[in-house]
C-alpha atoms as a PDB file:
ATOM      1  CA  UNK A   1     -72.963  24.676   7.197  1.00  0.00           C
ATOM      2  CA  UNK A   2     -73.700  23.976   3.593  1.00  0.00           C
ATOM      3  CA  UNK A   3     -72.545  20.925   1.816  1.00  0.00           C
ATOM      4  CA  UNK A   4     -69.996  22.763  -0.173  1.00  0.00           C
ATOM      5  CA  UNK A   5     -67.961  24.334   3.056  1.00  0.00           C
ATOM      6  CA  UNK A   6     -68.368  20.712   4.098  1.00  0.00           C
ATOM      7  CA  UNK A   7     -66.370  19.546   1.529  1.00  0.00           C
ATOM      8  CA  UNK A   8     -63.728  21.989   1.602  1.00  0.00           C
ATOM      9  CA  UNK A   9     -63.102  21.315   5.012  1.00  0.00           C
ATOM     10  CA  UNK A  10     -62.588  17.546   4.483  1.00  0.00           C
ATOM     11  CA  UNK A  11     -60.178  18.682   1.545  1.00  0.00           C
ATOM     12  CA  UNK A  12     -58.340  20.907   3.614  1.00  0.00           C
ATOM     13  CA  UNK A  13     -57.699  18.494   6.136  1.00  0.00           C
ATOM     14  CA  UNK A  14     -57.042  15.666   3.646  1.00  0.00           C
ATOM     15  CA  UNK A  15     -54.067  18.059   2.059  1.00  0.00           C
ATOM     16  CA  UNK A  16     -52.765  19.021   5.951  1.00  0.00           C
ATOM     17  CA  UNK A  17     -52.149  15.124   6.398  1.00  0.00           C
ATOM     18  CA  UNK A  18     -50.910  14.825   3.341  1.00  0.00           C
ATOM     19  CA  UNK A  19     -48.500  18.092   3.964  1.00  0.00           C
ATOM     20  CA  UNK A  20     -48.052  16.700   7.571  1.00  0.00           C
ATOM     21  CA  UNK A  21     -46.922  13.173   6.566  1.00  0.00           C
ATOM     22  CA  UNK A  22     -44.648  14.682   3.528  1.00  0.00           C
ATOM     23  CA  UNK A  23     -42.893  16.810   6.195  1.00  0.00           C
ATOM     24  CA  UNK A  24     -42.359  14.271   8.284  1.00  0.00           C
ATOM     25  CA  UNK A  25     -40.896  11.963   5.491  1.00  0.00           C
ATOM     26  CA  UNK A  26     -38.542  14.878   4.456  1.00  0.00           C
ATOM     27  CA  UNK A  27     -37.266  15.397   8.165  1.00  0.00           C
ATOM     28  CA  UNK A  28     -36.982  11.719   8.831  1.00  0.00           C
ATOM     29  CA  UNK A  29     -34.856  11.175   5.453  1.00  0.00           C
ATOM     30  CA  UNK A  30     -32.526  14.246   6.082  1.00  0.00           C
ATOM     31  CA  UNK A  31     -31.942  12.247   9.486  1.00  0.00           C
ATOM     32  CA  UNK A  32     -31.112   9.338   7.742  1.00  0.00           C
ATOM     33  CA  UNK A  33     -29.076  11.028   4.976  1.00  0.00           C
ATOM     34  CA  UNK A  34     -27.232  13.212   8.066  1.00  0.00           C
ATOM     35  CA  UNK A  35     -26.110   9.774  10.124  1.00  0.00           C
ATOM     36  CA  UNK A  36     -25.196   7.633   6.768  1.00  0.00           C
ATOM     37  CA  UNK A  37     -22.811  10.929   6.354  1.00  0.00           C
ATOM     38  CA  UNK A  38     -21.350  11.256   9.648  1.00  0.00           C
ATOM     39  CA  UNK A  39     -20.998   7.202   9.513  1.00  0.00           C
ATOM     40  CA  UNK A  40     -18.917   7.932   6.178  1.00  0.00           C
ATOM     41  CA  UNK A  41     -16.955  10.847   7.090  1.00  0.00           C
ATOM     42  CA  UNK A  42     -16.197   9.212  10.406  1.00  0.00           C
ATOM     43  CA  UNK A  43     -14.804   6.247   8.469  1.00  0.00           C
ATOM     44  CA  UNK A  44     -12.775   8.120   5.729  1.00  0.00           C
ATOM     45  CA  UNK A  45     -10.985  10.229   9.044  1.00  0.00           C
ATOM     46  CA  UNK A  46     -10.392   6.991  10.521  1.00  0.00           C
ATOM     47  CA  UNK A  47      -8.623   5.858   7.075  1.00  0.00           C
ATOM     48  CA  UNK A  48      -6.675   9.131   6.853  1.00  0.00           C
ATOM     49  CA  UNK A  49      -5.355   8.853  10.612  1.00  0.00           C
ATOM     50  CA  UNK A  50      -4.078   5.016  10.295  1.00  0.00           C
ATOM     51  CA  UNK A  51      -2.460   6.236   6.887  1.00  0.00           C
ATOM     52  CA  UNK A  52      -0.531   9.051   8.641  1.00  0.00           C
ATOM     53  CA  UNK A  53       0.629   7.348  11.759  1.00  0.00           C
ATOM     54  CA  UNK A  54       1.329   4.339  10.398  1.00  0.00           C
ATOM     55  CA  UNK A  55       2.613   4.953   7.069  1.00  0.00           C
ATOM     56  CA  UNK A  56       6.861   3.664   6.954  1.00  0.00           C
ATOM     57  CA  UNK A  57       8.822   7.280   7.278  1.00  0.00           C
ATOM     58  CA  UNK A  58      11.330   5.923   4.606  1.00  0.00           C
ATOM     59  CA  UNK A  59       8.241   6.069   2.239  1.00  0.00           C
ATOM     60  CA  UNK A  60       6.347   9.141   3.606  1.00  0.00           C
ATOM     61  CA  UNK A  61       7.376  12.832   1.868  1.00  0.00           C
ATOM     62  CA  UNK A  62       6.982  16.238   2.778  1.00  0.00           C
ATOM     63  CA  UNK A  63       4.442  16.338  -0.014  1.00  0.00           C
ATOM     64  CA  UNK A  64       2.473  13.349   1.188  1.00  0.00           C
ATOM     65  CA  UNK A  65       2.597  14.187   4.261  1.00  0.00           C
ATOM     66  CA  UNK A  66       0.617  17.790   3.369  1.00  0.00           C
ATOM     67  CA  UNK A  67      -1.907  15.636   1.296  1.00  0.00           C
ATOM     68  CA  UNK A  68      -2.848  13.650   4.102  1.00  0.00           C
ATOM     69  CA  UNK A  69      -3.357  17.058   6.818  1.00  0.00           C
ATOM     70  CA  UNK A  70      -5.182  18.470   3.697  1.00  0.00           C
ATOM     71  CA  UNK A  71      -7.667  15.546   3.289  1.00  0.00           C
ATOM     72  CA  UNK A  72      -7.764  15.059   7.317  1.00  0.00           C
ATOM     73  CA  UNK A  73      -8.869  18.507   7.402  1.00  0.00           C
ATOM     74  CA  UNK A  74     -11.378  18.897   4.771  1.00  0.00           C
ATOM     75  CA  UNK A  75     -13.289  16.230   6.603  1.00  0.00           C
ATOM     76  CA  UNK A  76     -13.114  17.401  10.106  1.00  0.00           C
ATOM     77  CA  UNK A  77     -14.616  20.790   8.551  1.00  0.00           C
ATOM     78  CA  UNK A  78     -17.206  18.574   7.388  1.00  0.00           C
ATOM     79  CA  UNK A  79     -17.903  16.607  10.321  1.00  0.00           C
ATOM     80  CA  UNK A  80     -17.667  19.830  12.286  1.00  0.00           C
ATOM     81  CA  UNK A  81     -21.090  21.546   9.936  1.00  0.00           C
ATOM     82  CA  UNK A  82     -22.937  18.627  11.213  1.00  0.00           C
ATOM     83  CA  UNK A  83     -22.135  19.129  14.744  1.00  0.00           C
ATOM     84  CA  UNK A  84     -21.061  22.841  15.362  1.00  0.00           C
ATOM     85  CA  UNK A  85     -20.862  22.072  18.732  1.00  0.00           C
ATOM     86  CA  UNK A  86     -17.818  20.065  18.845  1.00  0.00           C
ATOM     87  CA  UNK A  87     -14.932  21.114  20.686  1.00  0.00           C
ATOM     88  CA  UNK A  88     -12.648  18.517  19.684  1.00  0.00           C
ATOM     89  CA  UNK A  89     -12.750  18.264  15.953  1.00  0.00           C
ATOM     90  CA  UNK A  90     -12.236  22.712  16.597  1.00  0.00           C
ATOM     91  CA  UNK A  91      -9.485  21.508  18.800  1.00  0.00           C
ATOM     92  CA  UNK A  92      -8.584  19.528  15.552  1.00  0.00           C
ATOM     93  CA  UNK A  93      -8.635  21.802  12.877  1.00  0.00           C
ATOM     94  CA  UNK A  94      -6.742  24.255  14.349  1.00  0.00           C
ATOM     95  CA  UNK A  95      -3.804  21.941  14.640  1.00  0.00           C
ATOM     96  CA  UNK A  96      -4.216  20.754  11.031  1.00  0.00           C
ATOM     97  CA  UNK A  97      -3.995  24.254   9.910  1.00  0.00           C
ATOM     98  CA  UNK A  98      -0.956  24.842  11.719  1.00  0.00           C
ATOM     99  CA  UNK A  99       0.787  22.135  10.371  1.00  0.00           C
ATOM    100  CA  UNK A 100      -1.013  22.909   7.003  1.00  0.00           C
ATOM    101  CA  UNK A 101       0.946  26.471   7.401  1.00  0.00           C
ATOM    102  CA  UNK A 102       4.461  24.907   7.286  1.00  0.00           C
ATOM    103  CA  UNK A 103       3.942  23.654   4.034  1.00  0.00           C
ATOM    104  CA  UNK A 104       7.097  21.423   2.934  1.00  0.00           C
ATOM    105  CA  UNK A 105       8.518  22.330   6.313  1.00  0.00           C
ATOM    106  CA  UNK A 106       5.635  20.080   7.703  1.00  0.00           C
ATOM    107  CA  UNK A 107       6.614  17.433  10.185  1.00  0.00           C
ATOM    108  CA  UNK A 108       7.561  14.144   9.350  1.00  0.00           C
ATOM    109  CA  UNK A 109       7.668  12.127  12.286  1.00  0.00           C
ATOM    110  CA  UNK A 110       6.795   8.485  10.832  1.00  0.00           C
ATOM    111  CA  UNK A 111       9.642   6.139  11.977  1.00  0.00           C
ATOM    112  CA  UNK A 112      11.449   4.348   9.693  1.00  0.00           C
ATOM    113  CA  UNK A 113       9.820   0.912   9.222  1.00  0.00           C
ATOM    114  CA  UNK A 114      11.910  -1.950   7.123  1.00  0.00           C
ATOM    115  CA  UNK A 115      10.090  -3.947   5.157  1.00  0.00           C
ATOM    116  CA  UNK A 116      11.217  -7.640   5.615  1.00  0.00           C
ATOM    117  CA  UNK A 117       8.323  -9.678   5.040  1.00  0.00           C
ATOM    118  CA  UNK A 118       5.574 -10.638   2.826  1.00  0.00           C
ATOM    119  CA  UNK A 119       3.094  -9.522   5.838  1.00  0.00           C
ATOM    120  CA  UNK A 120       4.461  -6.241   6.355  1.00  0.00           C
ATOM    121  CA  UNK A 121       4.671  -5.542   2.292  1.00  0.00           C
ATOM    122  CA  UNK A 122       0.782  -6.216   2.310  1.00  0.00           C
ATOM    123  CA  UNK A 123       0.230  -4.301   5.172  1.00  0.00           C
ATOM    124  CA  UNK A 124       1.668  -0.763   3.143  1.00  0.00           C
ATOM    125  CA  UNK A 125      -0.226  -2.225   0.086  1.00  0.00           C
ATOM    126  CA  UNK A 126      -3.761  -1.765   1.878  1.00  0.00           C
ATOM    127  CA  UNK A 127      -2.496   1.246   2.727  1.00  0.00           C
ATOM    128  CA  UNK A 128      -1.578   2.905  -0.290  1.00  0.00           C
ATOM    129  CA  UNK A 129      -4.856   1.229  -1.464  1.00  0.00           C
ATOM    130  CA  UNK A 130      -7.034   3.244   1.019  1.00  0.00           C
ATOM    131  CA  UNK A 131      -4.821   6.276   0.207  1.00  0.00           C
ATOM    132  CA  UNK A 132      -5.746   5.657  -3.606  1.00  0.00           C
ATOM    133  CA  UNK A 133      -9.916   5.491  -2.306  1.00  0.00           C
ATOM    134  CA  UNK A 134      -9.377   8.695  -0.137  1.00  0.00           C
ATOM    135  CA  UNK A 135      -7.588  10.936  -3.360  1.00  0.00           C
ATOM    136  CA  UNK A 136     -10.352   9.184  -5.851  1.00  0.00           C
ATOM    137  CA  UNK A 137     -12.924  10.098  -3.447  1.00  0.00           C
ATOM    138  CA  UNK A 138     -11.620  14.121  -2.595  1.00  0.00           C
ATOM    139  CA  UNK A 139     -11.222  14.710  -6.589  1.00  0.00           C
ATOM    140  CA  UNK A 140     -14.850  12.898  -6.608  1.00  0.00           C
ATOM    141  CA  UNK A 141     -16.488  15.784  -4.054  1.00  0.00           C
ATOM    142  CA  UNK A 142     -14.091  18.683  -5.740  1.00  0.00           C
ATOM    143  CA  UNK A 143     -11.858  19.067  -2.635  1.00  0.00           C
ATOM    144  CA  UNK A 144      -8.861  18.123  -5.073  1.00  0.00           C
ATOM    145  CA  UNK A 145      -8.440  19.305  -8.800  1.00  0.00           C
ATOM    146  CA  UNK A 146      -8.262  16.652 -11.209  1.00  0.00           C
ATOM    147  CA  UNK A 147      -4.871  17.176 -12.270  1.00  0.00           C
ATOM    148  CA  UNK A 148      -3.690  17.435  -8.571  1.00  0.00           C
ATOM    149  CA  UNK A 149      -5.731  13.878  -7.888  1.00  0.00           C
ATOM    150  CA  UNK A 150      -3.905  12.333 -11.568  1.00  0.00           C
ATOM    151  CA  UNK A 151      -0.542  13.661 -10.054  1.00  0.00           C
ATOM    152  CA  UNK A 152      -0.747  11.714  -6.392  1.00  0.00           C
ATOM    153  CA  UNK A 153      -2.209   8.715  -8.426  1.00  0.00           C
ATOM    154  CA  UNK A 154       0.907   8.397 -10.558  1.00  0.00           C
ATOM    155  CA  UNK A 155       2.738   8.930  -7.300  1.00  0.00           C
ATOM    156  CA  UNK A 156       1.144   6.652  -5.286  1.00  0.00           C
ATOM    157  CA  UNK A 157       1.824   4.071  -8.051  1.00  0.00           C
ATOM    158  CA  UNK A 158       5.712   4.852  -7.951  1.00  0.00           C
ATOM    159  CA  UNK A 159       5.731   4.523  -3.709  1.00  0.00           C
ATOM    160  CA  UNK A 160       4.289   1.131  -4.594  1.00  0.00           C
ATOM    161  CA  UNK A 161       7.108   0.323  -6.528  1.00  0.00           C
ATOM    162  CA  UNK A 162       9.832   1.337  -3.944  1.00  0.00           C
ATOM    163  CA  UNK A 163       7.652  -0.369  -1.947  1.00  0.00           C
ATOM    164  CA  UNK A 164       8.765  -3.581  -3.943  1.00  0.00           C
ATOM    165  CA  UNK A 165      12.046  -2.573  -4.337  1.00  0.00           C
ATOM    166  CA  UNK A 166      12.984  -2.497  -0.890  1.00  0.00           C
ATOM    167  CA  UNK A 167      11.187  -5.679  -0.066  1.00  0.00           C
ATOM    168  CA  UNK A 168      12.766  -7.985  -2.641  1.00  0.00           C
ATOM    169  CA  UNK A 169      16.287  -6.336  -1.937  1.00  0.00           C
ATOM    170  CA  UNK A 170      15.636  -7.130   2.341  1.00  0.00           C
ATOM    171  CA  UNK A 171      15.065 -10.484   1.419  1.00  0.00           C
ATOM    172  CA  UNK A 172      17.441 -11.372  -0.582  1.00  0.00           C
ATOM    173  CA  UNK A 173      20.103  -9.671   1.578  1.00  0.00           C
ATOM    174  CA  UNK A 174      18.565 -11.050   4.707  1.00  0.00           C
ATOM    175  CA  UNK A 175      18.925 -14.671   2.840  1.00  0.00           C
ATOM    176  CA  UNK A 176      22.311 -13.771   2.209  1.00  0.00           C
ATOM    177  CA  UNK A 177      23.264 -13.365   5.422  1.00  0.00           C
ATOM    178  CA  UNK A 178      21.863 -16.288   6.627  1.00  0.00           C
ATOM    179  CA  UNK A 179      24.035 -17.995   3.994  1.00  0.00           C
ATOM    180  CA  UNK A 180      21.012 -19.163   2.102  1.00  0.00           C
ATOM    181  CA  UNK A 181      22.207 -17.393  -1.451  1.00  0.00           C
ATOM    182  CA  UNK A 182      19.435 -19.969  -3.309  1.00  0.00           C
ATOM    183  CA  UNK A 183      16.663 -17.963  -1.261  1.00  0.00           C
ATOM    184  CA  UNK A 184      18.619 -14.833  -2.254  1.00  0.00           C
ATOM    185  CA  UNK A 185      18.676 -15.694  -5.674  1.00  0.00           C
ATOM    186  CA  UNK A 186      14.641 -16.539  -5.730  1.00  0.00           C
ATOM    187  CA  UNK A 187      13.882 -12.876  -3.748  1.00  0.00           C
ATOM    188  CA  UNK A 188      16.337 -11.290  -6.751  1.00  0.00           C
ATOM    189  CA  UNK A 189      14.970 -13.045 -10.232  1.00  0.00           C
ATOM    190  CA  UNK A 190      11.011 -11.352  -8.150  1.00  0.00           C
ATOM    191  CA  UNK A 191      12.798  -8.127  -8.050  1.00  0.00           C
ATOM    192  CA  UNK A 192      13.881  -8.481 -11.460  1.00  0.00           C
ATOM    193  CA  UNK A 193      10.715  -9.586 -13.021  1.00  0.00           C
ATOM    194  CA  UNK A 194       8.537  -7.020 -11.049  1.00  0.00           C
ATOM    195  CA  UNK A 195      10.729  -4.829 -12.486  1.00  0.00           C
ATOM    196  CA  UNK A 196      10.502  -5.368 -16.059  1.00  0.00           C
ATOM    197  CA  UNK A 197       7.190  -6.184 -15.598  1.00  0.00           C
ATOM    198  CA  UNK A 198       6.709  -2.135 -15.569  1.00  0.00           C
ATOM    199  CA  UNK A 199       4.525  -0.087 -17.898  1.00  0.00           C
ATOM    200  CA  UNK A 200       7.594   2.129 -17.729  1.00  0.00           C
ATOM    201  CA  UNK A 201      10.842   0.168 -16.946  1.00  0.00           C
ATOM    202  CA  UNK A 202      13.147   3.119 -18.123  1.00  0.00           C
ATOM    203  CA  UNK A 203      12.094   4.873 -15.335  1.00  0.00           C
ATOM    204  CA  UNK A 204      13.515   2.505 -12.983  1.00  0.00           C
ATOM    205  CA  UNK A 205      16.306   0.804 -14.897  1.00  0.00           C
ATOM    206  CA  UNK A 206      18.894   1.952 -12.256  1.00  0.00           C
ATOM    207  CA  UNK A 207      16.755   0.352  -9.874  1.00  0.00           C
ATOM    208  CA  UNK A 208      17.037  -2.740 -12.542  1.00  0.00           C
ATOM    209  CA  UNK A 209      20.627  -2.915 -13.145  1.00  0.00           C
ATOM    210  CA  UNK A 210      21.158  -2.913  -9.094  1.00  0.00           C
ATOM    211  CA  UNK A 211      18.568  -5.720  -8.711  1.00  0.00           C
ATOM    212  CA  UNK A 212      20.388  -7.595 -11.419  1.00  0.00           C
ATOM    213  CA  UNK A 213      23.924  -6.985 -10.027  1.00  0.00           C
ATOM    214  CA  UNK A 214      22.711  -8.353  -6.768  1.00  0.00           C
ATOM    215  CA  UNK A 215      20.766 -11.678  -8.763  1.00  0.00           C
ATOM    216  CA  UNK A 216      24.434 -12.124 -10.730  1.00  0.00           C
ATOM    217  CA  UNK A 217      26.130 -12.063  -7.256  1.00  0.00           C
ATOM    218  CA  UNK A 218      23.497 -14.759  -5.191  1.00  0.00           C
ATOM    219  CA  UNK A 219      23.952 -17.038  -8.725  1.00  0.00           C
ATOM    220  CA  UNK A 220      27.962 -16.872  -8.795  1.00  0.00           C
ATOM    221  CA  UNK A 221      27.601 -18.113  -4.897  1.00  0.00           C
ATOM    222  CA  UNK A 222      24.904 -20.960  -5.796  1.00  0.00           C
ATOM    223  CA  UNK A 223      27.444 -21.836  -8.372  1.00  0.00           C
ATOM    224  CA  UNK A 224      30.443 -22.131  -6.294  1.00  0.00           C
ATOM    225  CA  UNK A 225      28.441 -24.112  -3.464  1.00  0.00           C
ATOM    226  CA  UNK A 226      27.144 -26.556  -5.633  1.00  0.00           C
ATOM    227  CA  UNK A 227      30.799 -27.174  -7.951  1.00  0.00           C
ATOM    228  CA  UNK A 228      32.474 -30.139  -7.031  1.00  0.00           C
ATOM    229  CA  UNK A 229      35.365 -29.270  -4.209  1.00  0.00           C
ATOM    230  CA  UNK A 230      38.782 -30.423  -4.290  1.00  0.00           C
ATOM    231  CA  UNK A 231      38.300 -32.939  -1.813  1.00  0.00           C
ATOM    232  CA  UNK A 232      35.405 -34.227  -4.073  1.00  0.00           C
ATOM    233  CA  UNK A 233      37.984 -34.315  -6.704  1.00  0.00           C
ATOM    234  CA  UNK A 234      40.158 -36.367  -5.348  1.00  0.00           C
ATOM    235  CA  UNK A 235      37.837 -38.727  -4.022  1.00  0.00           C
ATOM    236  CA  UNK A 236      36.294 -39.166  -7.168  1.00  0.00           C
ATOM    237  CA  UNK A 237      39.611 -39.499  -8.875  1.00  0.00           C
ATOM    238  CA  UNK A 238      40.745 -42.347  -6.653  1.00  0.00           C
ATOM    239  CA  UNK A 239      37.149 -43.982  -7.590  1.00  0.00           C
ATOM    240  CA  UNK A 240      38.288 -43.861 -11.159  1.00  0.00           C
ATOM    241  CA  UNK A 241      42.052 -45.794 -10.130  1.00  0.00           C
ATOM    242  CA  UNK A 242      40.032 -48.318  -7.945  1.00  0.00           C
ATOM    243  CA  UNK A 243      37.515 -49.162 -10.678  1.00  0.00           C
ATOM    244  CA  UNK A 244      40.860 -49.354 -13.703  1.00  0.00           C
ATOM    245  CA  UNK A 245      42.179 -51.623 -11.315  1.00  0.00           C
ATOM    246  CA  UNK A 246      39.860 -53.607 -10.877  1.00  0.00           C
ATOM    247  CA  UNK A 247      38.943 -53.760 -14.578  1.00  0.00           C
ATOM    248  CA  UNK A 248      42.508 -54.811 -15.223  1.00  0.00           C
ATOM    249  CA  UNK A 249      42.471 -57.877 -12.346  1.00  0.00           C
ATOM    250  CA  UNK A 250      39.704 -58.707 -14.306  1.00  0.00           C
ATOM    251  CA  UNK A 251      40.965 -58.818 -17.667  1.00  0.00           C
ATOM    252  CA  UNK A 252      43.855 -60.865 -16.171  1.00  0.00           C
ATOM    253  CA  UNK A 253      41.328 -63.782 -14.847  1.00  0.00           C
ATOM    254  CA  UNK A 254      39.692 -64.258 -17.476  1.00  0.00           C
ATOM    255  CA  UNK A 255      42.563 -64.301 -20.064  1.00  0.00           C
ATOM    256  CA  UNK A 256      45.389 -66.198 -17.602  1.00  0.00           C
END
């Protein structure tokens, strides 16, 4: 074997490790990049789940709710090319299509949830939050057009404000019937200032004037609890006599 086939051999084999370890680096990253995507996509259906089930019903549309089968679903088809296998998440999409196929007809079945505390408020507001993330992220991989996404953003922002609405109004009317109407009046004058507070108050100035009309009407009964009764009145004007009188005894001592 001459010095030259020698050499080629010890190239060869230098370039089949070289191939060999390459391959192996390839295969071991599209491992990696696989589980860091099922990790993800498992996450995002998790998000999309708690948002439909737990989502208030007085707050959840039609409309929204087909976003949120739509999104479920284009992640389950994902999550289904990386195991083809799965019988659930077939299980799965075949009842997101069906609902899918009712369009505005699809079913609603969130129960109505008031929102009567600061707790609760927050509680939608993460929620609308990871609904924000989930739209952002679908017009982000092309699943949604960009003028759909834009359209549920600007929607998402208005459920936020009901969202407000309804909690300032509870409060206030809950204070109210607890005859507190100075813890009414504070939940009100929030309303009122969230509300003008808006990019775009005309939008909601109906919304306004019945926030306002409801502040005017917890003042008027601050007003009247705190004014001076008639008993007060006449206590006070009795005060007054004592105190002439006793001025004019006074006057009399010192001058007789």
């Amino acid at each position: 074997m001459t010095p030259l086939m020698i050499t080629l051999m010890v190239v060869a084999g230098i370039a089949l490790l070289i191939a060999i370890g390459y391959l192996n680096h390839v295969a071991e990253n599209g491992k990696l990049e696989k589980a860091r995507t099922k990790v993800e996509l498992s996450d995002r259906l998790r998000r999309c789940s708690e948002i439909t089930e737990v989502f208030p019903g007085q707050l959840m549309s039609p409309a929204l709710k087909l976003l949120l089968t739509r999104l479920e679903l284009n992640v389950v088809q994902r999550m289904l090319n990386l195991d083809k296998g799965n019988a659930q998440l077939k299980h799965r999409i075949g009842e997101l299509e069906e609902q899918i196929g009712k369009g505005e007809r699809i079913d609603v079945p969130n129960p109505v949830t008031p929102i009567q505390t600061e707790a609760k408020a927050k509680d939608v507001r993460f929620l609308l939050e990871a609904l924000h993330g989930q739209v952002t992220r679908a017009a982000h991989d092309g699943f949604l057009q960009t003028s759909e996404a834009k359209h549920w953003i600007r929607e998402i922002r208005t459920i936020l404000v009901t969202l407000h609405i309804e909690f300032f109004n509870n409060l206030g009317q809950a204070a109210l019937s607890q005859d507190q109407p100075g813890q009414a009046r504070l939940a009100f004058e929030r309303g009122v200032q969230y509300l003008r507070n808006q990019p775009d108050p005309v939008t909601y100035q109906q919304q306004l004037l019945a926030m306002e009309k409801q502040l005017a009407r917890a003042n008027s009964m601050v007003l009247t609890n705190t004014a001076p009764t008639e008993d007060d009145d006449n206590a006070l004007t009795e005060g007054l006599k004592a105190d002439d009188s006793e001025s004019e005894w006074k006057k009399k001592v010192i001058y007789d």
